[in-house]
C-alpha atoms as a PDB file:
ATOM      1  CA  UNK A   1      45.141 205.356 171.958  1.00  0.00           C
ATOM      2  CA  UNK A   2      45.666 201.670 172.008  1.00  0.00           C
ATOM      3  CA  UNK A   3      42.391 200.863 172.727  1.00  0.00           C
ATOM      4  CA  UNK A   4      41.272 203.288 169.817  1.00  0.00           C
ATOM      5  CA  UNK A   5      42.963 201.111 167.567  1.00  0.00           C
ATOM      6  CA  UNK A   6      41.854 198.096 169.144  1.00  0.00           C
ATOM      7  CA  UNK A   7      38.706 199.016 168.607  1.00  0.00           C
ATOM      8  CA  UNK A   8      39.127 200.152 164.817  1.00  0.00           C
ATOM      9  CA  UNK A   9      40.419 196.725 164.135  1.00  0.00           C
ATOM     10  CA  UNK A  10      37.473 194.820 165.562  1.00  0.00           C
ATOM     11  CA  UNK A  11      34.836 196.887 164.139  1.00  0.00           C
ATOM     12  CA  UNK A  12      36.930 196.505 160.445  1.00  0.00           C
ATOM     13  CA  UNK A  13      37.215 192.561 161.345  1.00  0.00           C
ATOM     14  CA  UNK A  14      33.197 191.967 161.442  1.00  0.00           C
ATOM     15  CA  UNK A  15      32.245 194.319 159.069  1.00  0.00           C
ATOM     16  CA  UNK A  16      33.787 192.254 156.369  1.00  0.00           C
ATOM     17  CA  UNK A  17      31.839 188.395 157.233  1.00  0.00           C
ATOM     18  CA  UNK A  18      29.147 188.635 155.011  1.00  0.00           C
ATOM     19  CA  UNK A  19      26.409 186.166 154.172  1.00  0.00           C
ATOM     20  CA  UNK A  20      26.718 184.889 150.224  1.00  0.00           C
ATOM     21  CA  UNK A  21      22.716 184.403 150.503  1.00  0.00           C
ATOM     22  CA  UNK A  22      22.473 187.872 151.546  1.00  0.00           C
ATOM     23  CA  UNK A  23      24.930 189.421 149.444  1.00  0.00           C
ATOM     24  CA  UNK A  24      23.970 187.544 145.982  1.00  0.00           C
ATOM     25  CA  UNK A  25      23.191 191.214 143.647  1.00  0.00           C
ATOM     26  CA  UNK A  26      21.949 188.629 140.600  1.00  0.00           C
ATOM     27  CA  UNK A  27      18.530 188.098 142.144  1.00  0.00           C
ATOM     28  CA  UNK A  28      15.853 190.758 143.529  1.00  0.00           C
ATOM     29  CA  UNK A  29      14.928 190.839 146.808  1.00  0.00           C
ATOM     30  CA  UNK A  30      11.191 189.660 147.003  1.00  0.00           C
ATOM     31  CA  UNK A  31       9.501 189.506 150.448  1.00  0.00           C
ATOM     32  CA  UNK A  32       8.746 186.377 151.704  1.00  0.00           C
ATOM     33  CA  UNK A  33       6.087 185.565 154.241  1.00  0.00           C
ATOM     34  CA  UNK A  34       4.639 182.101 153.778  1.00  0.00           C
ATOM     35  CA  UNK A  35       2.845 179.947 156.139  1.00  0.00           C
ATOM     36  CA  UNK A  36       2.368 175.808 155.384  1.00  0.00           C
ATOM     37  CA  UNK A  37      -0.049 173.808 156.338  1.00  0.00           C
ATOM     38  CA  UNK A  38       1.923 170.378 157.091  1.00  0.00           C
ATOM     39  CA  UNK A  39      -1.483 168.557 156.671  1.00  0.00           C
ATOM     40  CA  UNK A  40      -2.306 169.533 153.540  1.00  0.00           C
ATOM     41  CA  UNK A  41      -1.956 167.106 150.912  1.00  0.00           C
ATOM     42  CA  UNK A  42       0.604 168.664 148.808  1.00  0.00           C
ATOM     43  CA  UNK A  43       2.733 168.906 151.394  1.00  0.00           C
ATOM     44  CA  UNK A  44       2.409 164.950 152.736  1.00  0.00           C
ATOM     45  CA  UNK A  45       6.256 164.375 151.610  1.00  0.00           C
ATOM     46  CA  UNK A  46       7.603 167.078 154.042  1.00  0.00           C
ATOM     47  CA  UNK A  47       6.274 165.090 157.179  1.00  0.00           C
ATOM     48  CA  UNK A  48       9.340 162.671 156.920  1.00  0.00           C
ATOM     49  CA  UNK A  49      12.707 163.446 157.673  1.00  0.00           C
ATOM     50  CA  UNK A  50      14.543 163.430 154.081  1.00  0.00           C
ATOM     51  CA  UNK A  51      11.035 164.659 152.826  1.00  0.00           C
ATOM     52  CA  UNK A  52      10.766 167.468 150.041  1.00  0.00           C
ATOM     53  CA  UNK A  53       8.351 169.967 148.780  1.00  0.00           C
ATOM     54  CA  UNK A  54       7.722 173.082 146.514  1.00  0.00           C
ATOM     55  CA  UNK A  55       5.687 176.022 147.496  1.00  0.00           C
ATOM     56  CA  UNK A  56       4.448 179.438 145.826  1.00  0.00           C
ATOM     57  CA  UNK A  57       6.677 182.600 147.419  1.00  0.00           C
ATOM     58  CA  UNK A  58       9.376 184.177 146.501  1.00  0.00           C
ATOM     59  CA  UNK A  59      11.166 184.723 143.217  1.00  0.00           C
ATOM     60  CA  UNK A  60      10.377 181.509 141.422  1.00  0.00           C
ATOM     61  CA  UNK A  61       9.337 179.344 144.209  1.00  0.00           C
ATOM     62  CA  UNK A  62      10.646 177.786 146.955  1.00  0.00           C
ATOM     63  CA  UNK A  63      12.050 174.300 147.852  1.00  0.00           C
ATOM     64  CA  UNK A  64      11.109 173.143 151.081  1.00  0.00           C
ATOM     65  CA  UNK A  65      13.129 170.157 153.041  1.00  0.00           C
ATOM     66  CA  UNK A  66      12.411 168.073 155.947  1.00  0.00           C
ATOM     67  CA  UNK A  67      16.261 167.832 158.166  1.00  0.00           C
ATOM     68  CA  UNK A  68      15.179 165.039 161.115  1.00  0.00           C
ATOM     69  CA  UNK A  69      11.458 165.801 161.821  1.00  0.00           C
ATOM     70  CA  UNK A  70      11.357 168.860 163.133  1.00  0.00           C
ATOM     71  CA  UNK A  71      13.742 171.092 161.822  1.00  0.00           C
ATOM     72  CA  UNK A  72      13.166 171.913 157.953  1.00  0.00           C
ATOM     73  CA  UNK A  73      15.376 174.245 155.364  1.00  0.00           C
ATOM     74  CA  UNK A  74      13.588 176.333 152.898  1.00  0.00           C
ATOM     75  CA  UNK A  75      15.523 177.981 149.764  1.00  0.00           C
ATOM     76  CA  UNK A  76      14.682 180.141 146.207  1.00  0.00           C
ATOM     77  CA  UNK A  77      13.626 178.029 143.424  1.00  0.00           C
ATOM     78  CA  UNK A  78      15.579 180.644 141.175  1.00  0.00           C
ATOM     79  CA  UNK A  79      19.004 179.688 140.685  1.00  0.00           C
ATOM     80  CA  UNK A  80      21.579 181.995 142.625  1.00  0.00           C
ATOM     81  CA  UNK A  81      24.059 182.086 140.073  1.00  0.00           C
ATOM     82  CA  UNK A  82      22.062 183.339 136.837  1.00  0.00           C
ATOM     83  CA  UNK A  83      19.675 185.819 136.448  1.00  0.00           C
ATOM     84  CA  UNK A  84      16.170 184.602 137.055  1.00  0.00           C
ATOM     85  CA  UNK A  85      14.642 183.313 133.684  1.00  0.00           C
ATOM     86  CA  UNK A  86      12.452 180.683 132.392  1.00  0.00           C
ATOM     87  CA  UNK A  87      14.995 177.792 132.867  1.00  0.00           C
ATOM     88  CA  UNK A  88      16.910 178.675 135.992  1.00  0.00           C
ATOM     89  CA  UNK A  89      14.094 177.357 138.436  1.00  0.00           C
ATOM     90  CA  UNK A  90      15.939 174.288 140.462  1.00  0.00           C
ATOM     91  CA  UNK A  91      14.726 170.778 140.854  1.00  0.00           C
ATOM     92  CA  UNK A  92      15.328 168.512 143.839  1.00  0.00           C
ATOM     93  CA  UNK A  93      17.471 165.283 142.740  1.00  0.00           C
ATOM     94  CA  UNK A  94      17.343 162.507 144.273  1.00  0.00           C
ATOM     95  CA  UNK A  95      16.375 164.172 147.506  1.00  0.00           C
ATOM     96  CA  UNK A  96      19.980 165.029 148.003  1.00  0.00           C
ATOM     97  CA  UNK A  97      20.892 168.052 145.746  1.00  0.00           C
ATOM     98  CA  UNK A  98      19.075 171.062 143.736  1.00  0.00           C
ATOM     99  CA  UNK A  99      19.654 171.464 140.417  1.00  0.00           C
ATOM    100  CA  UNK A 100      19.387 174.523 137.613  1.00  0.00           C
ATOM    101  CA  UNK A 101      17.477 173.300 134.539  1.00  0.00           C
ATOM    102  CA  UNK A 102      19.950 176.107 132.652  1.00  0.00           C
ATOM    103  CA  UNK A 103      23.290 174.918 133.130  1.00  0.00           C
ATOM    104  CA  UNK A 104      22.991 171.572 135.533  1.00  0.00           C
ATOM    105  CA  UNK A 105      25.166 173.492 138.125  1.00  0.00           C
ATOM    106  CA  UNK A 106      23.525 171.794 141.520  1.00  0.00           C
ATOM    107  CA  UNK A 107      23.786 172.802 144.603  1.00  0.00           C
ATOM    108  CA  UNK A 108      23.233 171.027 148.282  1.00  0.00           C
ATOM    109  CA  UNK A 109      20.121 170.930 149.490  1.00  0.00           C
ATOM    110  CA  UNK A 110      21.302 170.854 153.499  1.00  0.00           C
ATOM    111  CA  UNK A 111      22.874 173.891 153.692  1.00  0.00           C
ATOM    112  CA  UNK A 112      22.695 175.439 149.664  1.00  0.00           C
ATOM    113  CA  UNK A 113      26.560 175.155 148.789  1.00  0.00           C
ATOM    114  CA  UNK A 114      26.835 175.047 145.135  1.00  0.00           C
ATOM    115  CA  UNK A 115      28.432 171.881 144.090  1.00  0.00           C
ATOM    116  CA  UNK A 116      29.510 172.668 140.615  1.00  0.00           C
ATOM    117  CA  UNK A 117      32.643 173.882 139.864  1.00  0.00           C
ATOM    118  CA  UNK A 118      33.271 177.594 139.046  1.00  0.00           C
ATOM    119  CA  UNK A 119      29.813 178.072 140.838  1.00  0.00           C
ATOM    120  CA  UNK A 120      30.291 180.528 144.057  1.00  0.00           C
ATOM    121  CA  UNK A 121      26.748 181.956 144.945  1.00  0.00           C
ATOM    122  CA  UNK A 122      24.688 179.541 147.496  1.00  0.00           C
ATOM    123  CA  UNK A 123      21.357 179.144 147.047  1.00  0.00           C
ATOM    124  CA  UNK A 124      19.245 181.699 149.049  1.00  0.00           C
ATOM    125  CA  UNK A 125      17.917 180.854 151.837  1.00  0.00           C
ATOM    126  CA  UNK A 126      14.489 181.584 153.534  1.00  0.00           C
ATOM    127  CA  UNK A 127      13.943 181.589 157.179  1.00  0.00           C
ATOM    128  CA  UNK A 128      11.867 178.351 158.281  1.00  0.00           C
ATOM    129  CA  UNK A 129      10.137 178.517 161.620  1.00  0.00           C
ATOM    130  CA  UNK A 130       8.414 175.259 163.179  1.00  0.00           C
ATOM    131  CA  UNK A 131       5.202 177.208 164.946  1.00  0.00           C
ATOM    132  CA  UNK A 132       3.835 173.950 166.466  1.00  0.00           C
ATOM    133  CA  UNK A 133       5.094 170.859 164.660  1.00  0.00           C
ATOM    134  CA  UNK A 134       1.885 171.144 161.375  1.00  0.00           C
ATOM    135  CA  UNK A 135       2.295 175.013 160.865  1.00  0.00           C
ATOM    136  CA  UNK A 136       5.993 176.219 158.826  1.00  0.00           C
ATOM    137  CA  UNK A 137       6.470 180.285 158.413  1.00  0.00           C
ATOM    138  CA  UNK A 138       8.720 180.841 156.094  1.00  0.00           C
ATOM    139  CA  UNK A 139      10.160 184.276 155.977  1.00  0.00           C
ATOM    140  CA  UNK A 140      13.069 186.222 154.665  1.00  0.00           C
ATOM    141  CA  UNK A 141      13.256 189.357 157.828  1.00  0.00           C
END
């Protein structure tokens, strides 16, 4: 019997972590399979660490961002907060920070924490997988 409840109280323990990116009901999901071509043109800033791009995909784009090299982030373009419209498509800022055209609420562009106060949806993030160092897959399954 103890271990019955043992067991009810870990299953009822991980069943409530949830993801916000995962969990955010104010966009759509879209599927997202995009590859990059690192040696493309419009993608020359992304080959630096601190680098930036946008790409087509998803709901309203996506922002793309070079960590240290090799490792790169990849989030919606629609803000997470509001419901997708003509002005909630972010902008990077200053390389540092994404920002919502709508309502300047901004939001971190290492890991998609909103920094604006009263904000509590991260941006959404998109799976980013290096495939050999000039080829990014960028994927949300």
């Amino acid at each position: 019997m103890r271990n019955f409840f043992f067991a009810l109280i870990t299953v009822l323990a991980f069943s409530n972590c949830t993801n916000n990116n995962q969990n955010n009901d104010i966009l759509p999901y879209i599927p997202v399979n995009e590859t990059i071509n690192l040696s493309l043109p419009a993608y020359i800033n992304l080959t630096v660490p601190g680098g930036w791009a946008y790409t087509t995909g998803g709901i309203s784009g996506i922002i793309i961002y070079n960590i240290n090299g090799t490792q790169f982030k990849a989030y919606e373009r629609s803000a997470p907060h509001i419901s997708p419209r003509s002005c909630s498509q972010m902008v990077v800022e200053n390389s540092i920070r994404m920002k919502c055209p709508c309502d300047d609420s901004e939001f971190n562009i290492l890991n998609g924490a909103p920094l604006t106060d009263g904000v509590s949806h991260s941006a959404r993030e998109y799976l980013v997988t290096n495939l050999n160092g000039t080829i990014l897959r960028i994927t949300n399954f």
